[in-house]
N, C-alpha and C. Protein backbone atom coordinates (compact mmCIF):
# COMPACT_ATOMS: atom_id res chain seq x y z
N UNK A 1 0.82 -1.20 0.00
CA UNK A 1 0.00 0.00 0.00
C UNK A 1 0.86 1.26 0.00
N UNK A 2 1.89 0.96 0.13
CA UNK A 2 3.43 1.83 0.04
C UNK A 2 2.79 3.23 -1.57
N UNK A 3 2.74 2.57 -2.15
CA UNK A 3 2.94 2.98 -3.40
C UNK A 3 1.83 3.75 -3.41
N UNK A 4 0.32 3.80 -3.37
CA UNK A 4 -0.93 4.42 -2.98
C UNK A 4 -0.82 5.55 -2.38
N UNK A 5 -0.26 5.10 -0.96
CA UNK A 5 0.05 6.83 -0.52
C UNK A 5 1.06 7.67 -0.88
N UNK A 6 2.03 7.11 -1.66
CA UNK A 6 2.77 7.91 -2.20
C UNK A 6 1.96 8.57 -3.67
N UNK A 7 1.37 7.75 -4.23
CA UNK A 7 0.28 8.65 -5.27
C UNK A 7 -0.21 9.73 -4.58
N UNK A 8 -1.00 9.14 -3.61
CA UNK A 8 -2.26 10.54 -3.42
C UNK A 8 -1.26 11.53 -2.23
N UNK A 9 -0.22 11.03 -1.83
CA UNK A 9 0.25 12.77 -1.35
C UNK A 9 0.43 13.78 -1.93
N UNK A 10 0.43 13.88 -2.91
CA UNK A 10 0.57 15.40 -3.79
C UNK A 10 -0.85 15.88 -3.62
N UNK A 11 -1.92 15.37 -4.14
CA UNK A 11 -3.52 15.84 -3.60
C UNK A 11 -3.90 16.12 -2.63
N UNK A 12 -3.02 15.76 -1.52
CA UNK A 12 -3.54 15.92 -0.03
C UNK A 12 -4.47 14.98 0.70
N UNK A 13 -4.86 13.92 -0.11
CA UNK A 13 -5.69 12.44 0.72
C UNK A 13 -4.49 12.05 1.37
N UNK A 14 -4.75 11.44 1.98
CA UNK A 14 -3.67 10.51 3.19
C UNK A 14 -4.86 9.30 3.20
N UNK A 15 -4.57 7.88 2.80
CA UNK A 15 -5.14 7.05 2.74
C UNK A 15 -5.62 6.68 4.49
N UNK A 16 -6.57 6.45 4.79
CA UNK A 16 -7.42 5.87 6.07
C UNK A 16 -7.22 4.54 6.07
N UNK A 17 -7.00 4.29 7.65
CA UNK A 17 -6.69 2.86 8.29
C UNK A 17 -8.10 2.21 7.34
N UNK A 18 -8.31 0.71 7.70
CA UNK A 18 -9.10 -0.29 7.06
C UNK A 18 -10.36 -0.25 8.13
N UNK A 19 -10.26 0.20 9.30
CA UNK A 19 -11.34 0.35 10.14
C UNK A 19 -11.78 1.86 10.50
N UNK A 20 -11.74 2.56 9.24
CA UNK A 20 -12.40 4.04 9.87
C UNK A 20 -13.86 3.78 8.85
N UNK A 21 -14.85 3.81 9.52
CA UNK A 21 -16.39 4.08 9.25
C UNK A 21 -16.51 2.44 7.85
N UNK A 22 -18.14 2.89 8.24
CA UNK A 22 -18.56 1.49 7.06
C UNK A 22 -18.76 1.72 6.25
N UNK A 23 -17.91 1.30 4.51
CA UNK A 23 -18.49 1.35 3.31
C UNK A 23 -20.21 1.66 3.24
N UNK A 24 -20.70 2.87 2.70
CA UNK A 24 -22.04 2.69 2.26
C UNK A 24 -22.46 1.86 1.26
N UNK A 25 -23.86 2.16 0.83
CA UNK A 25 -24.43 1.75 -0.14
C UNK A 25 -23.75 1.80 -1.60
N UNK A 26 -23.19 2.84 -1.63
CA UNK A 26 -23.40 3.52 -2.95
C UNK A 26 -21.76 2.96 -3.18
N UNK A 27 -21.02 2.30 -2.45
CA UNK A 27 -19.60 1.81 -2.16
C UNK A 27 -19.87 0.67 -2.72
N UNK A 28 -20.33 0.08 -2.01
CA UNK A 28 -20.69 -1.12 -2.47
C UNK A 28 -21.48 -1.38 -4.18
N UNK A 29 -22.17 -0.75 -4.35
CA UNK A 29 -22.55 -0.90 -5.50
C UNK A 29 -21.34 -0.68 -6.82
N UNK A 30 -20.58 0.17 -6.36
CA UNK A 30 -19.00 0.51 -6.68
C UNK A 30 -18.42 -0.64 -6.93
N UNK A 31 -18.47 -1.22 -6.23
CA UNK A 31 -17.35 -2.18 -5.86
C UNK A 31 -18.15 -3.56 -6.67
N UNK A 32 -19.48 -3.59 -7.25
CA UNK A 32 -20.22 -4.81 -7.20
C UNK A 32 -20.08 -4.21 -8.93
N UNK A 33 -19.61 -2.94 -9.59
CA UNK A 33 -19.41 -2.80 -11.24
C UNK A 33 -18.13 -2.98 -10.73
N UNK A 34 -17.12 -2.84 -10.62
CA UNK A 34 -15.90 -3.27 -11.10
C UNK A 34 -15.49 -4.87 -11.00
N UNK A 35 -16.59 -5.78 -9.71
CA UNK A 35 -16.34 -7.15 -9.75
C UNK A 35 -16.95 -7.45 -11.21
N UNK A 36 -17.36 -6.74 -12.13
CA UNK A 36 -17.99 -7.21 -13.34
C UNK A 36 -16.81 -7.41 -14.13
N UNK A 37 -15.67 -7.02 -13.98
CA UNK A 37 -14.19 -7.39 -14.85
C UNK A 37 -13.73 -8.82 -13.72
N UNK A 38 -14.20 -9.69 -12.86
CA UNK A 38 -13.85 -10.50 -12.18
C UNK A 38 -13.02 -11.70 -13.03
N UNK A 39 -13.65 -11.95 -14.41
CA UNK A 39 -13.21 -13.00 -14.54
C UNK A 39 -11.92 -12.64 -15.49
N UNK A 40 -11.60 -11.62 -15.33
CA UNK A 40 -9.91 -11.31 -15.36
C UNK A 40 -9.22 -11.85 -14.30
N UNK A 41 -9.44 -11.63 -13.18
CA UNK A 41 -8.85 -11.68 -12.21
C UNK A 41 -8.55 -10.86 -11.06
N UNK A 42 -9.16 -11.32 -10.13
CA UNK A 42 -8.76 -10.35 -8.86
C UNK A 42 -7.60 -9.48 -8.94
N UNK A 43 -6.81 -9.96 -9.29
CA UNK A 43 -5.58 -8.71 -9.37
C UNK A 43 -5.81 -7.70 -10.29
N UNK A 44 -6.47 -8.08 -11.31
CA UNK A 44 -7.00 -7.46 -12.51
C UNK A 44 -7.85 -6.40 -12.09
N UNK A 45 -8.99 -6.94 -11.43
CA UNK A 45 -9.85 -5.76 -10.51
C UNK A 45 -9.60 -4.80 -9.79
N UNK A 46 -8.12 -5.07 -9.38
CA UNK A 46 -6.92 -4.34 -8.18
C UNK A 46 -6.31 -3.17 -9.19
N UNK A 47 -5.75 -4.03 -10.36
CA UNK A 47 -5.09 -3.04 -11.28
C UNK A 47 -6.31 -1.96 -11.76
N UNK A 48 -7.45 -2.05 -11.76
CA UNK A 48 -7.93 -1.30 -12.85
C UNK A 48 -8.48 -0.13 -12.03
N UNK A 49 -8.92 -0.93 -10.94
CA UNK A 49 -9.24 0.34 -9.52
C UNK A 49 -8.26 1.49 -9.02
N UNK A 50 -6.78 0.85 -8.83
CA UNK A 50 -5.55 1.58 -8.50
C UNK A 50 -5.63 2.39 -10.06
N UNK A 51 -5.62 1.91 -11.11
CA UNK A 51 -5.76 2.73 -12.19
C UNK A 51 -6.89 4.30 -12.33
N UNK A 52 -8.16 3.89 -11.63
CA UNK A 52 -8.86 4.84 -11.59
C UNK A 52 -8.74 5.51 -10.71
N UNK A 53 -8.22 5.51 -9.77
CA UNK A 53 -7.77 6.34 -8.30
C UNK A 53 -7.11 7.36 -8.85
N UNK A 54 -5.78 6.62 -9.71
CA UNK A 54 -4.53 7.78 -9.66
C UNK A 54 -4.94 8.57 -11.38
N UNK A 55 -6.27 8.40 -11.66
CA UNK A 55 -6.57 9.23 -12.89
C UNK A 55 -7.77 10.18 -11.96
N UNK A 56 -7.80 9.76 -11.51
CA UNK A 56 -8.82 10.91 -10.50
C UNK A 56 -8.21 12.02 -9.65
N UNK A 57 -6.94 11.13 -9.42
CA UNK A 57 -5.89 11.66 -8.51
C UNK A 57 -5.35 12.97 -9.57
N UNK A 58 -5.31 12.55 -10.70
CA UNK A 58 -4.14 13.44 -11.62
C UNK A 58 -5.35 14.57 -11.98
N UNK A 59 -6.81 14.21 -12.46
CA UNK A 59 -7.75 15.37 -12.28
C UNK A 59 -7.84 16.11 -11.31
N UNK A 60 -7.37 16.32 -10.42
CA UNK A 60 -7.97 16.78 -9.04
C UNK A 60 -8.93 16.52 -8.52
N UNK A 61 -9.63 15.06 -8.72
CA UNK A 61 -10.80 14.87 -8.58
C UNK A 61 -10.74 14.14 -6.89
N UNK A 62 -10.23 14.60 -5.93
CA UNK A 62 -10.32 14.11 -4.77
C UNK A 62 -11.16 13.69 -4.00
N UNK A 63 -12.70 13.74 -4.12
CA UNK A 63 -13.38 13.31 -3.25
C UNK A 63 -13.69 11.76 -4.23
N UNK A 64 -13.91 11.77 -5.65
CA UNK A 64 -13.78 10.45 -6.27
C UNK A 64 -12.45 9.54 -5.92
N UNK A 65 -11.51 10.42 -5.53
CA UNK A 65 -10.59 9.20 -5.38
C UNK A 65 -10.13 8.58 -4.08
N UNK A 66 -10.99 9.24 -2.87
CA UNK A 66 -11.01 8.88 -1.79
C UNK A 66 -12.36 7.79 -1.75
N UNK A 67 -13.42 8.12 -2.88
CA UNK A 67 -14.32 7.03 -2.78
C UNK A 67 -14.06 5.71 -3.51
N UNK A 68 -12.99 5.70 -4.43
CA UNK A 68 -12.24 4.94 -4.91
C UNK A 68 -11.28 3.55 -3.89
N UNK A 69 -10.63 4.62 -3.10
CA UNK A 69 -9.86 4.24 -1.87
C UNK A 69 -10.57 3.49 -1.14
N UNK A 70 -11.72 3.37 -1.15
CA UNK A 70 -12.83 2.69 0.49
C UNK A 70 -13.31 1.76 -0.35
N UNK A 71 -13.36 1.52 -1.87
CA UNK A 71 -13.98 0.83 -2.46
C UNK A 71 -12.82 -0.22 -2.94
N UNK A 72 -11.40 0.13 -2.54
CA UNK A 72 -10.30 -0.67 -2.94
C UNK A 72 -10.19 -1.27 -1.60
N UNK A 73 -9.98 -0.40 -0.69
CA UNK A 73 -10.05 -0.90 0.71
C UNK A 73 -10.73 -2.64 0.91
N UNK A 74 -12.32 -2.28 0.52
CA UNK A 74 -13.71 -3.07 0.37
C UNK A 74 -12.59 -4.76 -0.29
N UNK A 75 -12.50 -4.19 -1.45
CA UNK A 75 -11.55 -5.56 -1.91
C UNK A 75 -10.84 -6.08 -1.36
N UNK A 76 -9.60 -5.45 -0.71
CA UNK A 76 -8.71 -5.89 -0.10
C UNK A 76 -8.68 -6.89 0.99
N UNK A 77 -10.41 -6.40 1.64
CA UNK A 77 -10.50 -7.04 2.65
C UNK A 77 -11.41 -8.81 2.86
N UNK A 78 -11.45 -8.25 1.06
CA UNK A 78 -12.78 -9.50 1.28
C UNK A 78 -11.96 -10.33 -0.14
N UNK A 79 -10.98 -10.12 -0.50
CA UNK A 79 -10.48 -11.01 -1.47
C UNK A 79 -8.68 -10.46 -0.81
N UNK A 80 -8.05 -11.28 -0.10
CA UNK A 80 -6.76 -11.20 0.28
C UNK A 80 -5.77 -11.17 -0.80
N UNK A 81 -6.04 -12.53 -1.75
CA UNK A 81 -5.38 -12.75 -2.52
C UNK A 81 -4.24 -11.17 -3.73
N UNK A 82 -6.40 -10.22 -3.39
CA UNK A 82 -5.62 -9.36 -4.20
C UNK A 82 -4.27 -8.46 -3.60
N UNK A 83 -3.94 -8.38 -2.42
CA UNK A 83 -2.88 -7.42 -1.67
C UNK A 83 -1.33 -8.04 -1.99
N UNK A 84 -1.70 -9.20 -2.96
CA UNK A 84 0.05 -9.74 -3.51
C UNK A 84 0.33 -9.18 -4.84
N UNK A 85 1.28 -8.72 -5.19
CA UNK A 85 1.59 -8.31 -6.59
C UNK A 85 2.60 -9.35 -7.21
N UNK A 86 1.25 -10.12 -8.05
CA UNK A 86 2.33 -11.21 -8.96
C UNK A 86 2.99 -11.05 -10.23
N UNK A 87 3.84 -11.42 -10.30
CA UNK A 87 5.01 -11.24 -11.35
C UNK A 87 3.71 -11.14 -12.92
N UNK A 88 4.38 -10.31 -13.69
CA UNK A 88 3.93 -10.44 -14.93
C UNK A 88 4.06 -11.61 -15.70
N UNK A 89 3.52 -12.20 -16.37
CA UNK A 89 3.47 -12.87 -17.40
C UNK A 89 3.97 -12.56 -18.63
N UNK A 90 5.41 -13.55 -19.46
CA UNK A 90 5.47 -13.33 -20.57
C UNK A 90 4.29 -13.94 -21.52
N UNK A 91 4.36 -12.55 -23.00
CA UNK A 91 3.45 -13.30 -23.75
C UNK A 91 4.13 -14.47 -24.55
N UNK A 92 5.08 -14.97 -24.25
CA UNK A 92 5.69 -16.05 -24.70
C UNK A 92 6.81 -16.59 -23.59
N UNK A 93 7.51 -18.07 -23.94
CA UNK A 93 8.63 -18.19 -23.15
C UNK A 93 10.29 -18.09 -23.77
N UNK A 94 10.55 -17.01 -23.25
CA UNK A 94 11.80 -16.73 -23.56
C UNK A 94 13.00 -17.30 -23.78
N UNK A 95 12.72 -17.98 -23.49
CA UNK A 95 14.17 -19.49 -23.43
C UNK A 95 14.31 -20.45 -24.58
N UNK A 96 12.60 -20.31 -25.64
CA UNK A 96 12.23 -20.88 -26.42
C UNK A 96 12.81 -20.12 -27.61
N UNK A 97 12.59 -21.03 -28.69
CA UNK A 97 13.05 -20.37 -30.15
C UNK A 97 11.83 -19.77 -30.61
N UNK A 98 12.31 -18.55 -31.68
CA UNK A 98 11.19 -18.30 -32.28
C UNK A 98 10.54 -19.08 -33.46
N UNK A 99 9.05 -19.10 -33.25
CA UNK A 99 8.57 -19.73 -34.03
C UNK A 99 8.72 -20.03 -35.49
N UNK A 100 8.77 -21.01 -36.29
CA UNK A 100 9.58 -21.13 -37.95
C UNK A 100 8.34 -20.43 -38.65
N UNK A 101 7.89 -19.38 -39.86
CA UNK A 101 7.71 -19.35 -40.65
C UNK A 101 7.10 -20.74 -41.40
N UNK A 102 5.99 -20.81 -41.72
CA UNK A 102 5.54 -22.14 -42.55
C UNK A 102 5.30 -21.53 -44.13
């Protein structure tokens, strides 16, 4: 989460512990369109959220990207898996030859 608050300090959010106040309604419903990219992958859902934060972040759009934050929070807490950052994937294996021309 290192990396998060180093985004939003230039805006002036300071990201909130995981136990300040309860996601609302309208959070949740947040959080229930972006599980609609799920079958990417939880991390996928992670990337695209952290993606919309720090484009909200770069608008000055601060109160969206603090509602962003509670709605990443929301994930974090209910899918663990997503708080690991796994290695990228090549689109091929490198060790291999390139494919022959037929």
């Amino acid at each position: 989460m290192k990396q998060i608050a180093d985004m939003l300090a230039p805006s002036g959010l300071v990201p909130m512990p995981f136990d300040q106040g309860a996601p609302s309604e309208a959070h949740e419903r947040t959080l229930a369109s972006y599980l609609l990219n799920r079958h990417r992958g939880a991390a996928a859902v992670r990337d695209i959220l952290v993606a919309d934060i720090r484009a909200f972040v770069d608008l000055g759009q601060s109160r969206a990207a603090a509602d962003l934050m509670i709605v990443l929070r929301m994930l974090l807490a209910r899918w663990p898996e997503t708080r690991r950052r796994a290695p990228r994937l090549l689109a091929w294996d490198a060790t291999s030859s390139p494919p022959r021309d037929a």
